[in-house]
Structures are given as structure tokens and as C-alpha cells.
N, C-alpha and C. Protein backbone atom coordinates (compact mmCIF):
# COMPACT_ATOMS: atom_id res chain seq x y z
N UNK A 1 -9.75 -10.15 -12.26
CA UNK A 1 -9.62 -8.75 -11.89
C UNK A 1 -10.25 -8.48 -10.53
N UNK A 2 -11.45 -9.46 -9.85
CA UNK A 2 -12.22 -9.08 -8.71
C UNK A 2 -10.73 -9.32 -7.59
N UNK A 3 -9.96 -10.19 -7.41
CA UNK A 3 -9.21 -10.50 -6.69
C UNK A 3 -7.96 -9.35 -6.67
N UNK A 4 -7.95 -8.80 -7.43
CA UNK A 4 -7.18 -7.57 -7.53
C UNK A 4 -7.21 -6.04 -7.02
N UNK A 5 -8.69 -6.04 -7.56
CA UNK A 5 -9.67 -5.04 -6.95
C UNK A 5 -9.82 -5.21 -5.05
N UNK A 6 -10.00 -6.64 -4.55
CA UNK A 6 -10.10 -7.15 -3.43
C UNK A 6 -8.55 -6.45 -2.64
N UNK A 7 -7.32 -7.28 -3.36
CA UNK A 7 -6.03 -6.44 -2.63
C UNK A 7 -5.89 -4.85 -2.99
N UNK A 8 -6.38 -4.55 -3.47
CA UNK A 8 -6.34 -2.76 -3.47
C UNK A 8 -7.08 -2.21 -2.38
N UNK A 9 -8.19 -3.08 -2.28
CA UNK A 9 -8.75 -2.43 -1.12
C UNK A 9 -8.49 -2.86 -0.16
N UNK A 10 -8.03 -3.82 0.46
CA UNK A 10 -7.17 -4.43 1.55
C UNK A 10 -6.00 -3.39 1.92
N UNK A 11 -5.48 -3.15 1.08
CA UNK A 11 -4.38 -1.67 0.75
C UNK A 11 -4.60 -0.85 1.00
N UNK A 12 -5.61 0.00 0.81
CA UNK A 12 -6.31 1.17 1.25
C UNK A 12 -6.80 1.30 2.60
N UNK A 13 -7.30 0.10 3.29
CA UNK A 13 -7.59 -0.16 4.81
C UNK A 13 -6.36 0.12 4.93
N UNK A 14 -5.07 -0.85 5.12
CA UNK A 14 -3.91 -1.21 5.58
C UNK A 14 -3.58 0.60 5.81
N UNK A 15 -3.66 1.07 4.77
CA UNK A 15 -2.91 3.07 4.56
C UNK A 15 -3.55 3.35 5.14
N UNK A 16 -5.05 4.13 5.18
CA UNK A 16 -5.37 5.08 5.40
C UNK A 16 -6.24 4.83 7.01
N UNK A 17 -6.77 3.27 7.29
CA UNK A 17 -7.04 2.71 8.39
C UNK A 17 -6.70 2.30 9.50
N UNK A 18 -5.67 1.53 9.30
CA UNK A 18 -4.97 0.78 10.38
C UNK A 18 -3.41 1.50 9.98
N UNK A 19 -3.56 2.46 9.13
CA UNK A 19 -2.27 3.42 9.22
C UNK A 19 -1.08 2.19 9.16
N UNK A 20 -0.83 1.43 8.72
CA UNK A 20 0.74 0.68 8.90
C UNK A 20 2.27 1.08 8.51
N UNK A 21 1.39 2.01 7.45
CA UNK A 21 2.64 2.57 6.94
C UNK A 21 3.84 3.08 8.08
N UNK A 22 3.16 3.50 9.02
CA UNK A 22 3.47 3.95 10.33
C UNK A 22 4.97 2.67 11.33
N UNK A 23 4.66 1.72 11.05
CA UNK A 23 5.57 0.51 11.42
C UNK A 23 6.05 -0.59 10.22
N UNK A 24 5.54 -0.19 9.03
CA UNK A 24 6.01 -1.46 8.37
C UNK A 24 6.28 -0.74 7.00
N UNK A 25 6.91 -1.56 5.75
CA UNK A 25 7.50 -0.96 4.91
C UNK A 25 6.22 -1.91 3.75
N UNK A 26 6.34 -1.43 2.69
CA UNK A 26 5.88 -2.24 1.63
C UNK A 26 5.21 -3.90 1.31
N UNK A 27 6.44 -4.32 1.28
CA UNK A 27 6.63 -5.94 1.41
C UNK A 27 5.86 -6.63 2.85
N UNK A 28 6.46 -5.70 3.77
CA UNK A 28 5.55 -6.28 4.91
C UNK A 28 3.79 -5.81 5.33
N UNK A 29 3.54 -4.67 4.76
CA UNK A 29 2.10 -4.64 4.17
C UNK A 29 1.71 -6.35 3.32
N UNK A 30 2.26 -5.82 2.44
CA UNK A 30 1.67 -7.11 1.30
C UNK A 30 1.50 -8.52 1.97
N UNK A 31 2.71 -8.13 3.05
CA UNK A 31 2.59 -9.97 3.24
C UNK A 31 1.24 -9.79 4.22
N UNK A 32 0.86 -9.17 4.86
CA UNK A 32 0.36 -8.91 6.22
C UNK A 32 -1.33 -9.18 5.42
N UNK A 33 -1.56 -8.50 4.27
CA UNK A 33 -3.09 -8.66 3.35
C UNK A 33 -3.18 -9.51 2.16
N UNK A 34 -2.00 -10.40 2.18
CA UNK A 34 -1.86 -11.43 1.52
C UNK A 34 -1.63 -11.07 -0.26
N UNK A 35 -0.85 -10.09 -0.21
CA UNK A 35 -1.39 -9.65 -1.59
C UNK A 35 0.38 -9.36 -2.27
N UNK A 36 0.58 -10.05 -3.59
CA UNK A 36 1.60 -10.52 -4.82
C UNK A 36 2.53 -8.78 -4.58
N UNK A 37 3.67 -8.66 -3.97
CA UNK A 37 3.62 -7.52 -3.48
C UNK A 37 4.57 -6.96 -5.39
N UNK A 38 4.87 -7.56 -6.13
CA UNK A 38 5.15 -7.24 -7.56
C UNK A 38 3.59 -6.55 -8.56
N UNK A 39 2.83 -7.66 -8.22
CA UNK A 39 1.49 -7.22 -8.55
C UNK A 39 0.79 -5.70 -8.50
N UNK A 40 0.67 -5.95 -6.89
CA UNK A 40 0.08 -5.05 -6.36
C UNK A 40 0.90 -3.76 -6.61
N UNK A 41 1.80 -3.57 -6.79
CA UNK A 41 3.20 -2.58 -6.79
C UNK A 41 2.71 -1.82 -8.67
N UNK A 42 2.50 -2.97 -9.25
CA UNK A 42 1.85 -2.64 -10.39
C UNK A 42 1.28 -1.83 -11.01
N UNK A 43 0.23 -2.52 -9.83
CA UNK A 43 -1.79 -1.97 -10.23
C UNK A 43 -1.55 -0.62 -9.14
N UNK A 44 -0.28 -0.03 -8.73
CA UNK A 44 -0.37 0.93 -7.79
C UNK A 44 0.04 2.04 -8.60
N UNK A 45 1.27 1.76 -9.52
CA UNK A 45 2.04 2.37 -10.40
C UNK A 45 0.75 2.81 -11.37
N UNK A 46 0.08 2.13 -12.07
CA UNK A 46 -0.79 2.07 -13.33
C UNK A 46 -1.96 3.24 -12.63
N UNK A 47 -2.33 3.08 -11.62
CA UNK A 47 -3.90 4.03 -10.98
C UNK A 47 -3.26 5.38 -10.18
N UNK A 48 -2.39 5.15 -9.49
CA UNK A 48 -2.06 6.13 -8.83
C UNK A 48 -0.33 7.09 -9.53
N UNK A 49 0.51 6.33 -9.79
CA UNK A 49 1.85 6.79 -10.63
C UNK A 49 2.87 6.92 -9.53
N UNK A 50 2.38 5.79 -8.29
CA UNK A 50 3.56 5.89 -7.40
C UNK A 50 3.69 4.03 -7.47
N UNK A 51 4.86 3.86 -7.38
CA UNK A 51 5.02 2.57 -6.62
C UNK A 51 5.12 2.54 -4.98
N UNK A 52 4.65 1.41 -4.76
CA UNK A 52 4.15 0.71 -3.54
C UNK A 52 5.30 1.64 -2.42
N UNK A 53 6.27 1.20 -2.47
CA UNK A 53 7.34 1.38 -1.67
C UNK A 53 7.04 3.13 -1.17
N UNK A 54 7.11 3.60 -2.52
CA UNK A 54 7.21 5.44 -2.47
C UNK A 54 5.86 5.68 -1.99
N UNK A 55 5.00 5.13 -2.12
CA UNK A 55 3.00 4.80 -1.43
C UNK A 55 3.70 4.99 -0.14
N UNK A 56 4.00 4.53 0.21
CA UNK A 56 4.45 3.79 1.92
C UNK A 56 5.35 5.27 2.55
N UNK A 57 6.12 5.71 1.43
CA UNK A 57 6.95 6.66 2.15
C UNK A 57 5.96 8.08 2.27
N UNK A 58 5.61 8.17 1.23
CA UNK A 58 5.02 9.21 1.19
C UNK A 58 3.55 9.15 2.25
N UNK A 59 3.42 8.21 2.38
CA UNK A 59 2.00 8.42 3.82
C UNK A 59 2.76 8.97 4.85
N UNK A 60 3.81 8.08 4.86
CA UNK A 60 4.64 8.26 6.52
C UNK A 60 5.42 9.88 6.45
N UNK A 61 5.68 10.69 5.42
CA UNK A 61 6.16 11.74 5.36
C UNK A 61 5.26 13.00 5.55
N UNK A 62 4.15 12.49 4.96
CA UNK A 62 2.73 13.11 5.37
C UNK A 62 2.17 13.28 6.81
N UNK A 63 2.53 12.13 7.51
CA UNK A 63 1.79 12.02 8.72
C UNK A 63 2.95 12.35 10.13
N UNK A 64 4.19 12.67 9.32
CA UNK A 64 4.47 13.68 10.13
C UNK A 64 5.01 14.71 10.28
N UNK A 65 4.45 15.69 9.02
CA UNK A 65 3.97 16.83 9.39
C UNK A 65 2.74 17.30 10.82
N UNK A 66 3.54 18.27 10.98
CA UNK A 66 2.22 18.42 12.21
C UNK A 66 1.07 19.56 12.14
């Protein structure tokens, strides 16, 4: 579970830090923090009630509002 916990938070940099959502989609997050992008898509669904993909859209729909 620590290694899991580890790509969530790798995830959370990736969003809310280095903003990627901004140039890259899902899959290319995952590959970019090394992290099982089925997995992670998962443990995203289960804590938050979005999958990864809709994670990704919904930052980028957010951020541009002005």
C-alpha cells in the first residue's frame, strides 16, 4: 500500500504543482511518475469518485476559467 500512497502523491505534485494537466492527458501523466495508469485510475475512482482521465479534464476546465 506504501507504493501506492507514493503514486498518489506523485499525482498530486504532477496536478496541482507542475500543473500537467495543462499539456498532457492521463496516460501520459502516469507514464511521466511511473505509476500503473489502470491502478492509479482506481485508487482515484475509490478516494475521490472521478477517474483519472475526467481528474485531468476537470483541472484543465477549471484552470480556464478566468
Amino acid at each position: 500500500m506504501e507504493q501506492l500512497d507514493k503514486i498518489y502523491a506523485a499525482f498530486e505534485v504532477a496536478m496541482d504543482e507542475k500543473k500537467l494537466y495543462k499539456d498532457y492527458d492521463f496516460l501520459s501523466i502516469c507514464l511521466m511518475i511511473g505509476a500503473d495508469p489502470a491502478r492509479l485510475d482506481e485508487m482515484l475512482f475509490a478516494e475521490l469518485g472521478y477517474h483519472g482521465q475526467d481528474l485531468v479534464d476537470f483541472y484543465a476546465s477549471q484552470d480556464a476559467i478566468p
